[in-house]
N, C-alpha and C. Protein backbone atom coordinates (compact mmCIF):
# COMPACT_ATOMS: atom_id res chain seq x y z
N UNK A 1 32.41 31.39 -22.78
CA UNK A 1 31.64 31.30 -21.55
C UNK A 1 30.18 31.69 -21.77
N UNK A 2 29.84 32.52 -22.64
CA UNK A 2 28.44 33.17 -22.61
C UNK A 2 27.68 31.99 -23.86
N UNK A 3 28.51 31.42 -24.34
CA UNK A 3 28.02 30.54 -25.21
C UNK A 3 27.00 29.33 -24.57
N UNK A 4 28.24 28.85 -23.09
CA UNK A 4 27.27 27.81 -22.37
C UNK A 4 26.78 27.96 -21.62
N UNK A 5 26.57 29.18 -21.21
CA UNK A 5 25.69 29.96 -20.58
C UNK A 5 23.90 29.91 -21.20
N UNK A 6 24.04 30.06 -21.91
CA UNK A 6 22.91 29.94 -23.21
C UNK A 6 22.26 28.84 -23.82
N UNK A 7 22.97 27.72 -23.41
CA UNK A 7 22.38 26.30 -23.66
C UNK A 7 21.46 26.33 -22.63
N UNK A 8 20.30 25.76 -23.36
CA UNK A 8 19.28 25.12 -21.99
C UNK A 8 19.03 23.58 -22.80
N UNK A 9 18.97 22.53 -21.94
CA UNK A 9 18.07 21.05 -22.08
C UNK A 9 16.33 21.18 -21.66
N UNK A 10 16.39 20.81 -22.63
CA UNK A 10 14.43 20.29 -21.88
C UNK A 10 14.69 18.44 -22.20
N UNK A 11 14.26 17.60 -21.00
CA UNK A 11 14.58 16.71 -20.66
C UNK A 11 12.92 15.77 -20.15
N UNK A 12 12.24 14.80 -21.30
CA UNK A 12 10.87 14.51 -20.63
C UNK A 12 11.32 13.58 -19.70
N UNK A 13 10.81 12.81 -18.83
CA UNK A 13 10.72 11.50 -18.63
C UNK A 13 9.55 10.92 -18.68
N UNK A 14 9.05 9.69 -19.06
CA UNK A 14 8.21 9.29 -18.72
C UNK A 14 8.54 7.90 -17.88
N UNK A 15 7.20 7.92 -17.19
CA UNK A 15 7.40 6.81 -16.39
C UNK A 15 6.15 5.25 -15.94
N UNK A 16 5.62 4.17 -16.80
CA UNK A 16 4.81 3.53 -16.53
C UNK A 16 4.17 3.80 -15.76
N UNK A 17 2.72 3.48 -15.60
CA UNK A 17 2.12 3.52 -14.38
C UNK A 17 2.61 2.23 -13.63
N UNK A 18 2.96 1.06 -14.01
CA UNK A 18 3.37 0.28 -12.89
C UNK A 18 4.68 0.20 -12.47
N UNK A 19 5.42 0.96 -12.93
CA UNK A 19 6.81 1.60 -12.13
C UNK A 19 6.52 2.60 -11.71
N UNK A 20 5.31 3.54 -11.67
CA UNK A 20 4.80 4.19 -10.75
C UNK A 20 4.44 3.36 -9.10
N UNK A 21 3.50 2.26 -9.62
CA UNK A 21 2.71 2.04 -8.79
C UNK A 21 3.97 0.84 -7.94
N UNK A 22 5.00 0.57 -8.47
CA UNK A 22 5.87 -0.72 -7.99
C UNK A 22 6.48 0.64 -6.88
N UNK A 23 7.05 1.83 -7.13
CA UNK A 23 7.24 2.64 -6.25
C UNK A 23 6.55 3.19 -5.22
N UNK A 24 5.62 3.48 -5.40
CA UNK A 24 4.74 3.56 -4.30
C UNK A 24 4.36 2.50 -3.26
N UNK A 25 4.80 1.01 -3.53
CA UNK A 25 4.19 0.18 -2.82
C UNK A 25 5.81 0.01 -2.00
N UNK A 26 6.58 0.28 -2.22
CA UNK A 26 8.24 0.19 -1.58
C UNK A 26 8.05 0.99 -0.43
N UNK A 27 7.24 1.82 -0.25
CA UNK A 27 6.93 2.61 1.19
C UNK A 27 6.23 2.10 2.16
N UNK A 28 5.48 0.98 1.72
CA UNK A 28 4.32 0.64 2.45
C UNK A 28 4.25 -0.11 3.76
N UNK A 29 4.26 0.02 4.59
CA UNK A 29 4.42 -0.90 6.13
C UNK A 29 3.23 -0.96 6.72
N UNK A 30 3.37 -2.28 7.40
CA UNK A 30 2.01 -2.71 8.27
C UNK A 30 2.44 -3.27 9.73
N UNK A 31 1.67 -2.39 10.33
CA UNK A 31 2.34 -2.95 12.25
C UNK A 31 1.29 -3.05 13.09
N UNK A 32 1.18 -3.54 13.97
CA UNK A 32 2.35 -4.78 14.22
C UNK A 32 1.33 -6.05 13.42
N UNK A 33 2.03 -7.32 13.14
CA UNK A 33 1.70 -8.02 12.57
C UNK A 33 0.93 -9.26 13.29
N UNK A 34 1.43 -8.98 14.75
CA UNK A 34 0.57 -9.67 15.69
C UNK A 34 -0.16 -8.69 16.33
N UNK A 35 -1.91 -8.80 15.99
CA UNK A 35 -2.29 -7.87 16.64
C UNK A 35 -3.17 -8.31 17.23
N UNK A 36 -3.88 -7.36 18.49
CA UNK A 36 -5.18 -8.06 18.88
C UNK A 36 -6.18 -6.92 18.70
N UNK A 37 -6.01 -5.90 18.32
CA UNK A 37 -7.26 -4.76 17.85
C UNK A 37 -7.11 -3.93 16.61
N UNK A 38 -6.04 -3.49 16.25
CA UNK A 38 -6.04 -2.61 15.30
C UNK A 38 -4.85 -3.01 14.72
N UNK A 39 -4.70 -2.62 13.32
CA UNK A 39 -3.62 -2.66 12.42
C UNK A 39 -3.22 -1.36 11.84
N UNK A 40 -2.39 -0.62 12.31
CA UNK A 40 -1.16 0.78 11.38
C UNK A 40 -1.03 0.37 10.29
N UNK A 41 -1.25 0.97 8.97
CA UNK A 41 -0.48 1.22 7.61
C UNK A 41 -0.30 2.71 7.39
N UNK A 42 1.10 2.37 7.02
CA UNK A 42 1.92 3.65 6.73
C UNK A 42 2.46 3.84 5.36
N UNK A 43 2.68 4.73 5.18
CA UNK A 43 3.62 5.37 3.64
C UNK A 43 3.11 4.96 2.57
N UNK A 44 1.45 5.07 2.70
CA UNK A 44 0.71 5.18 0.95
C UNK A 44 0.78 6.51 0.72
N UNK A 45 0.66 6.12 -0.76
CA UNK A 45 0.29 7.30 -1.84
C UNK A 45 -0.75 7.88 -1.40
N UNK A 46 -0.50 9.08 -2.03
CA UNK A 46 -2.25 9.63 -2.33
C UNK A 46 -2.66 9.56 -3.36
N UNK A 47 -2.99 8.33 -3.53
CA UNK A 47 -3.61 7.89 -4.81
C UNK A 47 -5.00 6.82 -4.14
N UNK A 48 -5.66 6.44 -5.07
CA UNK A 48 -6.71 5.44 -4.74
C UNK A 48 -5.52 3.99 -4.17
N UNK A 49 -5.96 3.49 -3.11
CA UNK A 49 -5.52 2.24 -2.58
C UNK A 49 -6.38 1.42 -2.21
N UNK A 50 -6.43 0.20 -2.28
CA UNK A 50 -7.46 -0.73 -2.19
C UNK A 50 -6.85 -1.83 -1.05
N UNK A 51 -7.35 -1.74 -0.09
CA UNK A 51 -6.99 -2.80 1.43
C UNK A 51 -7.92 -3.85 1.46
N UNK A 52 -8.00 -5.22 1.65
CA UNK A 52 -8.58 -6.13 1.03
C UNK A 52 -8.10 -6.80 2.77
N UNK A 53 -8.53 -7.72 3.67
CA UNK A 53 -8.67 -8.44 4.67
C UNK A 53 -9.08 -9.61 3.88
N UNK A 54 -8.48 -10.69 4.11
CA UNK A 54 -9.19 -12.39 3.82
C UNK A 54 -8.80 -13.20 4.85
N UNK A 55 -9.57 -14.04 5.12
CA UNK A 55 -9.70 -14.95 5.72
C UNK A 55 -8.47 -16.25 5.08
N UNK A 56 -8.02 -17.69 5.29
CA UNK A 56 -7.31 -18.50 5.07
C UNK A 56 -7.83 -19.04 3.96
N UNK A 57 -8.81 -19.20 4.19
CA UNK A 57 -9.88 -19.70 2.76
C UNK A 57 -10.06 -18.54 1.40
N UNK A 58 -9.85 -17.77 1.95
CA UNK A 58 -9.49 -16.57 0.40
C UNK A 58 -11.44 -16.05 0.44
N UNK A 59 -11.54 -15.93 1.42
CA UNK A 59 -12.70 -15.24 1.95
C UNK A 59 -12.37 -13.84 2.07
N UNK A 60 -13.43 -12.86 1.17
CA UNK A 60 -12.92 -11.43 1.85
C UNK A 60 -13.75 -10.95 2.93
N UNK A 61 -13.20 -10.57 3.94
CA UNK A 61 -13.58 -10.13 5.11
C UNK A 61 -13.78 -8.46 4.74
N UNK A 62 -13.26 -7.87 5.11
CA UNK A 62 -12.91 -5.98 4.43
C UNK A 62 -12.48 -5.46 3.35
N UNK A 63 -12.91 -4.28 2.87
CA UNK A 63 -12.61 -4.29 1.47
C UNK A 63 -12.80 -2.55 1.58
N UNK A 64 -11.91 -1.92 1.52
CA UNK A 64 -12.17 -0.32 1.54
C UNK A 64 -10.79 -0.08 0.38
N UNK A 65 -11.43 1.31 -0.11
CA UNK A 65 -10.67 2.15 -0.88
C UNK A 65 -10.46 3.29 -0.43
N UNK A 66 -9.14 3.85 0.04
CA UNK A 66 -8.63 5.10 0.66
C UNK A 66 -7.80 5.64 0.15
N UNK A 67 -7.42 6.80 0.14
CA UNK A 67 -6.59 7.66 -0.96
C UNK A 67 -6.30 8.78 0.55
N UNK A 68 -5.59 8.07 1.68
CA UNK A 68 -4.84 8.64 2.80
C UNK A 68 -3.69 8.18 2.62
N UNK A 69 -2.38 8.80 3.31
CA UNK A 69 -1.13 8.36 3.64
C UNK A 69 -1.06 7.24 4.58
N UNK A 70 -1.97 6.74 5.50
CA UNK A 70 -2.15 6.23 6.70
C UNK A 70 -3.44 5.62 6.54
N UNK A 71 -3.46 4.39 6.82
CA UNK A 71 -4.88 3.86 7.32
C UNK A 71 -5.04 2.71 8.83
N UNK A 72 -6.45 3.01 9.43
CA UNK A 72 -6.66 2.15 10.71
C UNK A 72 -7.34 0.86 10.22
N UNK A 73 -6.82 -0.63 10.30
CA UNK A 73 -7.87 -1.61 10.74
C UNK A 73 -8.02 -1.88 11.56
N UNK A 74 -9.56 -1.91 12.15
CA UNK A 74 -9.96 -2.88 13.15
C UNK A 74 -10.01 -4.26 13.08
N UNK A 75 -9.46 -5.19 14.02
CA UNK A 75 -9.20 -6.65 13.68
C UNK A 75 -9.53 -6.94 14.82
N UNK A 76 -10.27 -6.08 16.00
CA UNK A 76 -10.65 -6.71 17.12
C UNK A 76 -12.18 -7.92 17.03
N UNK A 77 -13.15 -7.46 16.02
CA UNK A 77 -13.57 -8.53 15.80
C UNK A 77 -13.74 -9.97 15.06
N UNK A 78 -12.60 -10.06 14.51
CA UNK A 78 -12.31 -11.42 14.23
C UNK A 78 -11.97 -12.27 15.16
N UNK A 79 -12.10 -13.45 14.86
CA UNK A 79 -11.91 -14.54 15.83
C UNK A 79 -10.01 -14.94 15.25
N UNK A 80 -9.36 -15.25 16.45
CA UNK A 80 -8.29 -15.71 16.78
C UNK A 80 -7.70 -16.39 15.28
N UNK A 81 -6.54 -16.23 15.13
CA UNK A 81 -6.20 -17.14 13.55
C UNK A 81 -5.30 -15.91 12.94
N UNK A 82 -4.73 -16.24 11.56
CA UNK A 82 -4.18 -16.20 10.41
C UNK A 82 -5.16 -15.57 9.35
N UNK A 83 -4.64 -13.99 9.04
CA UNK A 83 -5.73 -13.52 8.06
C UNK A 83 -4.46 -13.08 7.02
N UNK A 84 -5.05 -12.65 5.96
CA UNK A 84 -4.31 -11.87 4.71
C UNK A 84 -4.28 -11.14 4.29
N UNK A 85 -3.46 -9.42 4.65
CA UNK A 85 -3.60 -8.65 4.24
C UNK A 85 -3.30 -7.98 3.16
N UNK A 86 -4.19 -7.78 1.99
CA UNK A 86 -3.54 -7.07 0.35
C UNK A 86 -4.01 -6.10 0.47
N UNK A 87 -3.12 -5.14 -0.09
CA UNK A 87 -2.91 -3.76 -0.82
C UNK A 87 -2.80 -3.97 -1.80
N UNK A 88 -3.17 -2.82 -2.63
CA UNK A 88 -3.39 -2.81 -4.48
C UNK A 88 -3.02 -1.46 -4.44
N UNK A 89 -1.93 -1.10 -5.43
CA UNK A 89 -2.09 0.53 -5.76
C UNK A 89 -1.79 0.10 -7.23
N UNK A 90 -2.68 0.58 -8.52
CA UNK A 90 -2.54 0.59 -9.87
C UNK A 90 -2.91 -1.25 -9.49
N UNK A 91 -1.81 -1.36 -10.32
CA UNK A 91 -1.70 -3.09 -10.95
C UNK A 91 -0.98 -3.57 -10.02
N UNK A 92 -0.06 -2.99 -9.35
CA UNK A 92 0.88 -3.59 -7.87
C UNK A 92 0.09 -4.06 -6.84
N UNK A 93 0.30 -5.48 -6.50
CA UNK A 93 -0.21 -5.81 -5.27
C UNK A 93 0.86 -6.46 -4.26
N UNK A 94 0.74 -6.34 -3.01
CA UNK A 94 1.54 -7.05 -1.80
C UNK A 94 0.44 -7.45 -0.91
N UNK A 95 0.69 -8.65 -0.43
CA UNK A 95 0.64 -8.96 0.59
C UNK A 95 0.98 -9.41 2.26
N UNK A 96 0.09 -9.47 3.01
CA UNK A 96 1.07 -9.73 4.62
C UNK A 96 0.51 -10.92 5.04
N UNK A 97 1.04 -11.45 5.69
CA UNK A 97 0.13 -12.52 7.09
C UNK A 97 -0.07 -11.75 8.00
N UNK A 98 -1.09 -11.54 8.86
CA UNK A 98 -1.09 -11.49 9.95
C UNK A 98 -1.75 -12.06 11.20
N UNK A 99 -1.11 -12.43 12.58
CA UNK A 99 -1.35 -13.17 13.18
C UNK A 99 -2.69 -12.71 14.13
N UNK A 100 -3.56 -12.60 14.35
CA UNK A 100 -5.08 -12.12 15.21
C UNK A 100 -4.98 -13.12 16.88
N UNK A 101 -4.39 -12.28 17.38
CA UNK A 101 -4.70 -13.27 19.17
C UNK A 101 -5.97 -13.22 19.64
């Protein structure tokens, strides 16, 4: 008994940064998707994140870097239509549609 008592493991892991960054983006939500003023994002890292707005034409409209859990867009001044919202954390990117009334 005192024998395995006395064992210890040291155990590294390592882990890519883009199986870092593929995890961090599995949290990520955007609401509501029809909006007419503002856009909620929830469950970033606190890491650098990069929010990117485009237009249909692959026009960038907004472009901020935030390193919050939470961020606000304003989308009240765009005109009516179909925009594209990307997130970047590391090398991971997603995107959304969203609809602007």
């Amino acid at each position: 008994d005192s024998f395995l008592n006395s064992i210890s493991f040291h155990m590294e892991v390592k882990a890519s940064p883009n199986a870092i960054s593929a995890i961090a983006m599995s949290g990520v939500s955007i609401s509501p998707t029809v909006v007419k003023e503002k856009i909620e994002i929830s469950g970033l890292p606190n890491v650098p994140v990069v929010i990117e707005v485009y237009d249909l034409q692959g026009k960038i409209l907004h472009n901020i870097t935030i390193k919050n859990s939470t961020a606000s867009l304003q989308m009240g001044n765009l005109t009516s239509g179909v925009y594209v919202i990307s997130i970047r954390i590391g090398s991971e990117q997603r995107r959304w549609k969203i609809l602007k009334e």
